[in-house]
PDB file of N, CA and C in Angstrom:
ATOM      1  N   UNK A   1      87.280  91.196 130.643  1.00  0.00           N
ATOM      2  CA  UNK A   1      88.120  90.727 131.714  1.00  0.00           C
ATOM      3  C   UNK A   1      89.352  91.612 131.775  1.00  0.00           C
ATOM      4  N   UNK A   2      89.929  91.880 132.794  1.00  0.00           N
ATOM      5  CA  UNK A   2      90.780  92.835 132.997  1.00  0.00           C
ATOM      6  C   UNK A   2      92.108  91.754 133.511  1.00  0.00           C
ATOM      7  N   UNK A   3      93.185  92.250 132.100  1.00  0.00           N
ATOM      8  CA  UNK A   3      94.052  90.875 132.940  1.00  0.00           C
ATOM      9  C   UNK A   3      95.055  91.273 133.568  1.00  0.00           C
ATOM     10  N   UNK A   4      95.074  90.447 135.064  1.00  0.00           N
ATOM     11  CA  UNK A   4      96.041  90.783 136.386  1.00  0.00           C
ATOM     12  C   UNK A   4      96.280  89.691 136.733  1.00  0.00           C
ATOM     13  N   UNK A   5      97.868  90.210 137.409  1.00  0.00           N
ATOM     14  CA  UNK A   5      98.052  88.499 138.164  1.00  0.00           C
ATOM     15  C   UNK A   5      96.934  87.994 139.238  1.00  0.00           C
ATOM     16  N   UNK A   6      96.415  89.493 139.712  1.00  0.00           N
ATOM     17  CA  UNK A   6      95.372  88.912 140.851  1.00  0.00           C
ATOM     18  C   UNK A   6      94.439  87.989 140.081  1.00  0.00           C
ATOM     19  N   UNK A   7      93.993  88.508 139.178  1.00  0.00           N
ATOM     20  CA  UNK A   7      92.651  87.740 138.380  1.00  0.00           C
ATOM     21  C   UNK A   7      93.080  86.207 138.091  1.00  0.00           C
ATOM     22  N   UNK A   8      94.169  86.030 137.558  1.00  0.00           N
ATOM     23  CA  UNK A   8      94.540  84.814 136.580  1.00  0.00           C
ATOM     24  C   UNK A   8      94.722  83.749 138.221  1.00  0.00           C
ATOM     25  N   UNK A   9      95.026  84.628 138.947  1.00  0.00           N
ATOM     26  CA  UNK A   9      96.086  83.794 140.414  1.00  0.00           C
ATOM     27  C   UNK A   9      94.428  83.401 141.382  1.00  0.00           C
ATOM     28  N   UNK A  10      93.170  84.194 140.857  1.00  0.00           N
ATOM     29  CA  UNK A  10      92.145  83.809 141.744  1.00  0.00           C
ATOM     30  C   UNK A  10      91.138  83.190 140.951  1.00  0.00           C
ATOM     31  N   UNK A  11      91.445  82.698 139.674  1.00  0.00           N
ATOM     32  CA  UNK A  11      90.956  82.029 138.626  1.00  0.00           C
ATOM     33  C   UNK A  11      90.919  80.328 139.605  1.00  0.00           C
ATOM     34  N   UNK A  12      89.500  79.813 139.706  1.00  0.00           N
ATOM     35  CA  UNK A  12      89.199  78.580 140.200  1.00  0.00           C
ATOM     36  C   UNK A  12      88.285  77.930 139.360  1.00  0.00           C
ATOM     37  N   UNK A  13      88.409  76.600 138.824  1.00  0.00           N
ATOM     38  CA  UNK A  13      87.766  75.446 137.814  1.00  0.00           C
ATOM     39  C   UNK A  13      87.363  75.001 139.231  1.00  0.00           C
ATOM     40  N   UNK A  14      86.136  74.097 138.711  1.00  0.00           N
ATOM     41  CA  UNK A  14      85.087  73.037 139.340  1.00  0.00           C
ATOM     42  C   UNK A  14      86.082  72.013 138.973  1.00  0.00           C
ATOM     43  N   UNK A  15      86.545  70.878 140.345  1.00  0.00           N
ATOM     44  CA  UNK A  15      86.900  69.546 140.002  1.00  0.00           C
ATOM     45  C   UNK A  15      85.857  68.276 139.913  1.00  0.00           C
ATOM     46  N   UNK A  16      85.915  67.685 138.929  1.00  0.00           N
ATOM     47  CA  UNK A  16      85.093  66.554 138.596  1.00  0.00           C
ATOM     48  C   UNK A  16      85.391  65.179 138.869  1.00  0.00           C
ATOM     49  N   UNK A  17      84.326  64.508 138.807  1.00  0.00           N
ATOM     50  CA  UNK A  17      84.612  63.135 139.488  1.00  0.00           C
ATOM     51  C   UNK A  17      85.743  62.757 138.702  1.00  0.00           C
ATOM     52  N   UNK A  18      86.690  62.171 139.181  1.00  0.00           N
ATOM     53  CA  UNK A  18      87.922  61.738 138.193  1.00  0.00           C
ATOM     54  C   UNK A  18      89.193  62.333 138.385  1.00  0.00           C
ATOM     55  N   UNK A  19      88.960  63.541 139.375  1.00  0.00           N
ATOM     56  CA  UNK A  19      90.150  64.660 139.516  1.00  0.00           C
ATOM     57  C   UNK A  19      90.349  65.624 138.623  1.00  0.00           C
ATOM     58  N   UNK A  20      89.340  65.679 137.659  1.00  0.00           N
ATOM     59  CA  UNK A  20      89.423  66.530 136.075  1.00  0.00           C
ATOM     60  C   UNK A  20      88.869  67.620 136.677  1.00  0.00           C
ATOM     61  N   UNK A  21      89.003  68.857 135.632  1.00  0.00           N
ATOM     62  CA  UNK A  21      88.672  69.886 135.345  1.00  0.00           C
ATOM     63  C   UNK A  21      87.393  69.819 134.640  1.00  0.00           C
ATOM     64  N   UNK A  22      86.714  70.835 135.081  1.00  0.00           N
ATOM     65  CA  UNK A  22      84.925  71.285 134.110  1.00  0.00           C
ATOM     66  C   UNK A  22      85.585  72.002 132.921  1.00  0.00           C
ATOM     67  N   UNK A  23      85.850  70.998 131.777  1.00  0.00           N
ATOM     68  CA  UNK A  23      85.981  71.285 130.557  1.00  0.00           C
ATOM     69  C   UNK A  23      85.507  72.659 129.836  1.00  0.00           C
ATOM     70  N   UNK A  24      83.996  73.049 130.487  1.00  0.00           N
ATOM     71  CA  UNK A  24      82.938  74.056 129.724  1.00  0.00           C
ATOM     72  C   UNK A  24      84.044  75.299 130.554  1.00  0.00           C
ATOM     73  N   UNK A  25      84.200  75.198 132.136  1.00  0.00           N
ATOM     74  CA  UNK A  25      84.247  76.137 132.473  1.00  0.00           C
ATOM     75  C   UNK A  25      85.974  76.282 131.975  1.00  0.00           C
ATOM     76  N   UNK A  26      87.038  75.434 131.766  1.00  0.00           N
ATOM     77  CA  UNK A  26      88.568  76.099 131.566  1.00  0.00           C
ATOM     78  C   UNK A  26      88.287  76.830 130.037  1.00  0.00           C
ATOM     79  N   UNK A  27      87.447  76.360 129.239  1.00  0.00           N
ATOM     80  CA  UNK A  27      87.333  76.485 127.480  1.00  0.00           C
ATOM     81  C   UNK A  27      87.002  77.863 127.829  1.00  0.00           C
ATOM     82  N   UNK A  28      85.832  78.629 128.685  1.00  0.00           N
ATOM     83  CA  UNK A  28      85.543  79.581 128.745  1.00  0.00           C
ATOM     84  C   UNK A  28      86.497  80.959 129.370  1.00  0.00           C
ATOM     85  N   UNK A  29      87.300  80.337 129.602  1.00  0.00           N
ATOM     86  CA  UNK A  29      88.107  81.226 130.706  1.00  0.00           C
ATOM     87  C   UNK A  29      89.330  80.911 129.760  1.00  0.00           C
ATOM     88  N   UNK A  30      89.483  80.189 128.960  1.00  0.00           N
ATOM     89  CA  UNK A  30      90.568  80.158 127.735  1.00  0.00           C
ATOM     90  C   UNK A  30      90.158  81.284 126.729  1.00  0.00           C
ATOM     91  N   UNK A  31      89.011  81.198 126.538  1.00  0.00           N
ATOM     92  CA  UNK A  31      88.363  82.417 125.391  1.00  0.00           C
ATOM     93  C   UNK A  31      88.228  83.629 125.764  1.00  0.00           C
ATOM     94  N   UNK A  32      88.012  83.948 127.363  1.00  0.00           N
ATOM     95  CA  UNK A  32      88.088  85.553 127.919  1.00  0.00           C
ATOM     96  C   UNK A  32      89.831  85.571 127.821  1.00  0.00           C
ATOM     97  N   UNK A  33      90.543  85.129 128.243  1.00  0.00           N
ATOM     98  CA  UNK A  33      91.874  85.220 128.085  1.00  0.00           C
ATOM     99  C   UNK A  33      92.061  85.598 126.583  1.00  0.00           C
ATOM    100  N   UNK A  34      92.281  84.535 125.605  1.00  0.00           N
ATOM    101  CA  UNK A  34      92.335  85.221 124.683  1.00  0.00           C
ATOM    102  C   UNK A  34      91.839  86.591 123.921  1.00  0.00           C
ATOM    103  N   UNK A  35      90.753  86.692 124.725  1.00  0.00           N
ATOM    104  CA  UNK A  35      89.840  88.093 124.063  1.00  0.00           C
ATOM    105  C   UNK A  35      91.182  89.206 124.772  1.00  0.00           C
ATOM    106  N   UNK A  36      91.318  89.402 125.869  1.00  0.00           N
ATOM    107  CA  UNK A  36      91.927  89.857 126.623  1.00  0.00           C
ATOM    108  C   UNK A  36      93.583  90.058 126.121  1.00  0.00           C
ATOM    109  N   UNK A  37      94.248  89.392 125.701  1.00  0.00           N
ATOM    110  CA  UNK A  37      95.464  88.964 125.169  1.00  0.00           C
ATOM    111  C   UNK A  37      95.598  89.532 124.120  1.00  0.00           C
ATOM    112  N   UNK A  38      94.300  89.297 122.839  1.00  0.00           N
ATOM    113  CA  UNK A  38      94.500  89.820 122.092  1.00  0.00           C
ATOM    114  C   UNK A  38      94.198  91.171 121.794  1.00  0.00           C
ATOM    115  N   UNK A  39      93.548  91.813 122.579  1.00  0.00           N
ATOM    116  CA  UNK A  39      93.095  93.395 122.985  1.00  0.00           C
ATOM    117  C   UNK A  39      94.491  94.151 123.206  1.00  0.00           C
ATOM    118  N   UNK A  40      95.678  93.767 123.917  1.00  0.00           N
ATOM    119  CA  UNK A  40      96.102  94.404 124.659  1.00  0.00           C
ATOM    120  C   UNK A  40      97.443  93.963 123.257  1.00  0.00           C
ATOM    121  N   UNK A  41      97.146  93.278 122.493  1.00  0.00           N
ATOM    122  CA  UNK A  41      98.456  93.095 121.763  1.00  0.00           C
ATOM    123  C   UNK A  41      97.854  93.919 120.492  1.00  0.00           C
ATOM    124  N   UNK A  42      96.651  94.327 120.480  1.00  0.00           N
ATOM    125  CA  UNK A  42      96.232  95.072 118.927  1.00  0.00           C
ATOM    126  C   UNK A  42      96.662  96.390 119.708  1.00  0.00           C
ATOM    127  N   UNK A  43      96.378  96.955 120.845  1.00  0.00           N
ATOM    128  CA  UNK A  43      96.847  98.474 121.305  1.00  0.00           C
ATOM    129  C   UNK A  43      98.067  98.823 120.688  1.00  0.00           C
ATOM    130  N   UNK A  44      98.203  99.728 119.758  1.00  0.00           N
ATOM    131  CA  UNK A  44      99.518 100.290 119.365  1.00  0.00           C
ATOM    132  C   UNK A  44      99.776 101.144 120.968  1.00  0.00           C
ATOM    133  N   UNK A  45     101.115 101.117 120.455  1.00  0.00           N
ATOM    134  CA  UNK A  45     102.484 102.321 121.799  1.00  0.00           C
ATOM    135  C   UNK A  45     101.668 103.534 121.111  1.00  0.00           C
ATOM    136  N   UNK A  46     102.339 104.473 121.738  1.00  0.00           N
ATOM    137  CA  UNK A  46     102.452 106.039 121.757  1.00  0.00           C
ATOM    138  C   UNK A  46     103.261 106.402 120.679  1.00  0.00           C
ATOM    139  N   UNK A  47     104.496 105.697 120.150  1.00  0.00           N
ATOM    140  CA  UNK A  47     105.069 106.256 119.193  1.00  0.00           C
ATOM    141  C   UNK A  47     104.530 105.742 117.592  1.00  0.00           C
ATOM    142  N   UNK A  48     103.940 104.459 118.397  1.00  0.00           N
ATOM    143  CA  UNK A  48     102.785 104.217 116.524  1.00  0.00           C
ATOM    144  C   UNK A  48     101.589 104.971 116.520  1.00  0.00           C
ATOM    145  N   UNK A  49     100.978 105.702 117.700  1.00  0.00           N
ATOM    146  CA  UNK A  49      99.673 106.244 117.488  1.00  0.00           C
ATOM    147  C   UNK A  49     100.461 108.004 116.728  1.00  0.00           C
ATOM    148  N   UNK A  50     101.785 108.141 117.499  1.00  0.00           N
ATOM    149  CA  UNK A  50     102.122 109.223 116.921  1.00  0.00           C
ATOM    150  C   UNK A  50     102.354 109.527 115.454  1.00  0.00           C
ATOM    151  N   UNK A  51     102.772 108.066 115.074  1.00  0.00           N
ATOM    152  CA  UNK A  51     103.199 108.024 113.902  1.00  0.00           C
ATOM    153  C   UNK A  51     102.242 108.346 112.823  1.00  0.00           C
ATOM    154  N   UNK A  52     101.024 107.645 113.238  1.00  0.00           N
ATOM    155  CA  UNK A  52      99.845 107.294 112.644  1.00  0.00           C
ATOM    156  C   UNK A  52      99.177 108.562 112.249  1.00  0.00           C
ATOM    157  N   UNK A  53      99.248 109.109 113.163  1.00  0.00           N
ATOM    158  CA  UNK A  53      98.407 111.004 113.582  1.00  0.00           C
ATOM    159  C   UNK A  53      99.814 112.321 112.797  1.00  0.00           C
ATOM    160  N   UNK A  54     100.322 111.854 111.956  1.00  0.00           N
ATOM    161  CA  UNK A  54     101.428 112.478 110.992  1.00  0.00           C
ATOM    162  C   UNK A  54     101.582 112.113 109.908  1.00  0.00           C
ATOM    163  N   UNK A  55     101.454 110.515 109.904  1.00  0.00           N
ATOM    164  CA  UNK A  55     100.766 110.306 108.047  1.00  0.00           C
ATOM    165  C   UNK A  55      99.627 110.523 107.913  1.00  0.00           C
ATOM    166  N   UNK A  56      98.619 111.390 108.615  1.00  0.00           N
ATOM    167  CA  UNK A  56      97.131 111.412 108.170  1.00  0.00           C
ATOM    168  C   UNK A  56      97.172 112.295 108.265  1.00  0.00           C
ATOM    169  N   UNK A  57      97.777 113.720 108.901  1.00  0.00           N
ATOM    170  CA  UNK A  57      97.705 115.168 108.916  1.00  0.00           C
ATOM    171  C   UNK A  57      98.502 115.437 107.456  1.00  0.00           C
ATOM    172  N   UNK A  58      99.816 114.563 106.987  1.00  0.00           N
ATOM    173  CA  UNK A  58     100.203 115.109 105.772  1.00  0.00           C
ATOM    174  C   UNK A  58      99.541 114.503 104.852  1.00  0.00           C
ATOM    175  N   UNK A  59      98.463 113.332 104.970  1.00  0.00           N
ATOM    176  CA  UNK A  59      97.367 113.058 103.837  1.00  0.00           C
ATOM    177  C   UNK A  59      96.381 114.506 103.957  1.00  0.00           C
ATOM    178  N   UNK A  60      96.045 115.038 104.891  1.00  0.00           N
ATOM    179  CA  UNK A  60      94.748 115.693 104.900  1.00  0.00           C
ATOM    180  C   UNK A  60      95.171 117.256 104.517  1.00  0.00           C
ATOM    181  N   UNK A  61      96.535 117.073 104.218  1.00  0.00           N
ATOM    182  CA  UNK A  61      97.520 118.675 103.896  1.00  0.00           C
ATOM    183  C   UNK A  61      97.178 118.584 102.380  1.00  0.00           C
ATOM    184  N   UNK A  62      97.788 117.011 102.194  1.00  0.00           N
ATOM    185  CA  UNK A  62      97.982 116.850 100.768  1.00  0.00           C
ATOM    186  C   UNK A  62      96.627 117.079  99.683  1.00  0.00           C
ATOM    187  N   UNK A  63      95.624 116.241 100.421  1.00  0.00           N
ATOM    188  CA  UNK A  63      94.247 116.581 100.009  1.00  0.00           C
ATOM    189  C   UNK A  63      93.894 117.329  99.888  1.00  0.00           C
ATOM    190  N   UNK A  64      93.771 118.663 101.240  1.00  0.00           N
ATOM    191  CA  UNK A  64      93.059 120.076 101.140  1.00  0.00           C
ATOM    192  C   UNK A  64      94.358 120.387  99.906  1.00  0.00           C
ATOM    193  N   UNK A  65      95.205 120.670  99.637  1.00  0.00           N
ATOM    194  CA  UNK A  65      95.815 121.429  98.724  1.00  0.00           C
ATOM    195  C   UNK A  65      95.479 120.856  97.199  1.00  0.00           C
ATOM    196  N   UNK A  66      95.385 119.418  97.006  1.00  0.00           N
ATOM    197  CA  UNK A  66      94.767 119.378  95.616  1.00  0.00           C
ATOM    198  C   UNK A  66      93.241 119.599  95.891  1.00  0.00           C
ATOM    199  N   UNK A  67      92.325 119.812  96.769  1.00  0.00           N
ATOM    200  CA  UNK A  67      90.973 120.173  95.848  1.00  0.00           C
ATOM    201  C   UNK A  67      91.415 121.772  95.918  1.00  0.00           C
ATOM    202  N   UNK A  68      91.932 122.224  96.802  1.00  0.00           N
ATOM    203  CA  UNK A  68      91.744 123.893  96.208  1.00  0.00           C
ATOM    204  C   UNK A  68      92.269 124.545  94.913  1.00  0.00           C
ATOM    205  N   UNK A  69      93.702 123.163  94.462  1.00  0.00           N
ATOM    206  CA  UNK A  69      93.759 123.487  93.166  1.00  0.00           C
ATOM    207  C   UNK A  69      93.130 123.064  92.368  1.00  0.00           C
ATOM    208  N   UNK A  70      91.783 122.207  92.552  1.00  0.00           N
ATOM    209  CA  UNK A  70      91.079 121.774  91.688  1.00  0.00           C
ATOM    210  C   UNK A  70      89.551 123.181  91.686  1.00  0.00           C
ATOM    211  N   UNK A  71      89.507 123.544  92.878  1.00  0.00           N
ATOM    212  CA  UNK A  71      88.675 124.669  92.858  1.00  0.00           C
ATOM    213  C   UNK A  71      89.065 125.870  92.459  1.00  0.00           C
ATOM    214  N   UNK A  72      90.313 126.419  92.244  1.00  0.00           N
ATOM    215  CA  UNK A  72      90.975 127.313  91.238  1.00  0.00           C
ATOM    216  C   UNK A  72      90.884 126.900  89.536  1.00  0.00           C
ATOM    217  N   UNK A  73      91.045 125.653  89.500  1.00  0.00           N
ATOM    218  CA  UNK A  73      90.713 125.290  87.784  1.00  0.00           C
ATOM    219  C   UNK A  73      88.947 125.539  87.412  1.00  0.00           C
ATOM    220  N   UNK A  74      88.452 125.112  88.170  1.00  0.00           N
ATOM    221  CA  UNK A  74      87.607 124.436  87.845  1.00  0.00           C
ATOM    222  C   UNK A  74      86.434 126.230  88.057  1.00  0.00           C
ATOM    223  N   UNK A  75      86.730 127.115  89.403  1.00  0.00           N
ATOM    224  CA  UNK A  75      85.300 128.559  89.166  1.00  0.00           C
ATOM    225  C   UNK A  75      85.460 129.541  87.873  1.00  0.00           C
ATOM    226  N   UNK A  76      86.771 129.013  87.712  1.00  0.00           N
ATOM    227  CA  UNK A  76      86.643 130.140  85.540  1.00  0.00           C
ATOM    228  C   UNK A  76      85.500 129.426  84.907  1.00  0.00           C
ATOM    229  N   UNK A  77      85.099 127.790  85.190  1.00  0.00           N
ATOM    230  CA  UNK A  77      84.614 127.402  84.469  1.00  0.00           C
ATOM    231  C   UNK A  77      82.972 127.573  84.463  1.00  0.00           C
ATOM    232  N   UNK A  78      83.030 128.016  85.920  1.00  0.00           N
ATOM    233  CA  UNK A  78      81.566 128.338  86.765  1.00  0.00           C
ATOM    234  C   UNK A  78      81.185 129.939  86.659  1.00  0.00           C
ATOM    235  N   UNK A  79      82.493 130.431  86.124  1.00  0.00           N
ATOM    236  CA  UNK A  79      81.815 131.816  86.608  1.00  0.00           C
ATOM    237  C   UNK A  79      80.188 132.631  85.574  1.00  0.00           C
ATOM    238  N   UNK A  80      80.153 133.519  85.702  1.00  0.00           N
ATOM    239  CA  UNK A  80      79.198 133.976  84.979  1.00  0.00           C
ATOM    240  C   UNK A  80      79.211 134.024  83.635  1.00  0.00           C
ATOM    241  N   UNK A  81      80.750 134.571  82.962  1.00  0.00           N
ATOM    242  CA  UNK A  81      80.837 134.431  81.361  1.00  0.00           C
ATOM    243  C   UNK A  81      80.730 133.802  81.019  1.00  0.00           C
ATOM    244  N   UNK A  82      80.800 132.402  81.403  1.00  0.00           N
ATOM    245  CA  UNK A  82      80.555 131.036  80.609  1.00  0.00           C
ATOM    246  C   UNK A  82      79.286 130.501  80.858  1.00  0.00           C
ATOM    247  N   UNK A  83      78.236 131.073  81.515  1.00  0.00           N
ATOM    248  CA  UNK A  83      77.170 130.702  81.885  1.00  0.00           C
ATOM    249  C   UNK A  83      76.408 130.366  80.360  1.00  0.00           C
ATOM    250  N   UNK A  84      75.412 129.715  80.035  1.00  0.00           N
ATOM    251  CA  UNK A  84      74.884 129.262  78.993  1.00  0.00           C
ATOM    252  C   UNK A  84      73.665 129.970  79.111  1.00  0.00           C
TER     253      UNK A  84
END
């Protein structure tokens, strides 16, 4: 559901004998709302996606630089003289 004032403002319940509302149908249109509501409140801004995309480039800095110092320790140990 795409939420707009048009949508919410052309939102129509079935009235029931009694003057009531079709229970099945407001419960259902309570639960697309919420789906909807809560979609648009999990979207981070632009400055948390930025944020986000700068602690993971200096994780992926930090990473590539310890395995290459782990691949500098570790081909003396591979090379041919030590071969068995």
């Amino acid at each position: 559901m795409e939420l707009t004032p048009e949508y919410i403002k052309a939102v129509r319940f079935t009235v029931k004998r009694g003057n009531t509302y079709d229970a099945a149908e407001v419960d259902a249109f309570l639960d697309e709302l919420l789906v909807a509501v809560t979609a648009r409140q999990n979207t981070p801004d632009a400055d948390t996606l930025a944020a986000v995309c700068a602690i993971r480039a200096e994780m992926t800095e930090q990473i590539t630089r310890a395995v290459l110092e782990a691949e500098k320790r570790i081909a003396p140990l591979l090379s041919d003289e030590n071969a068995v």
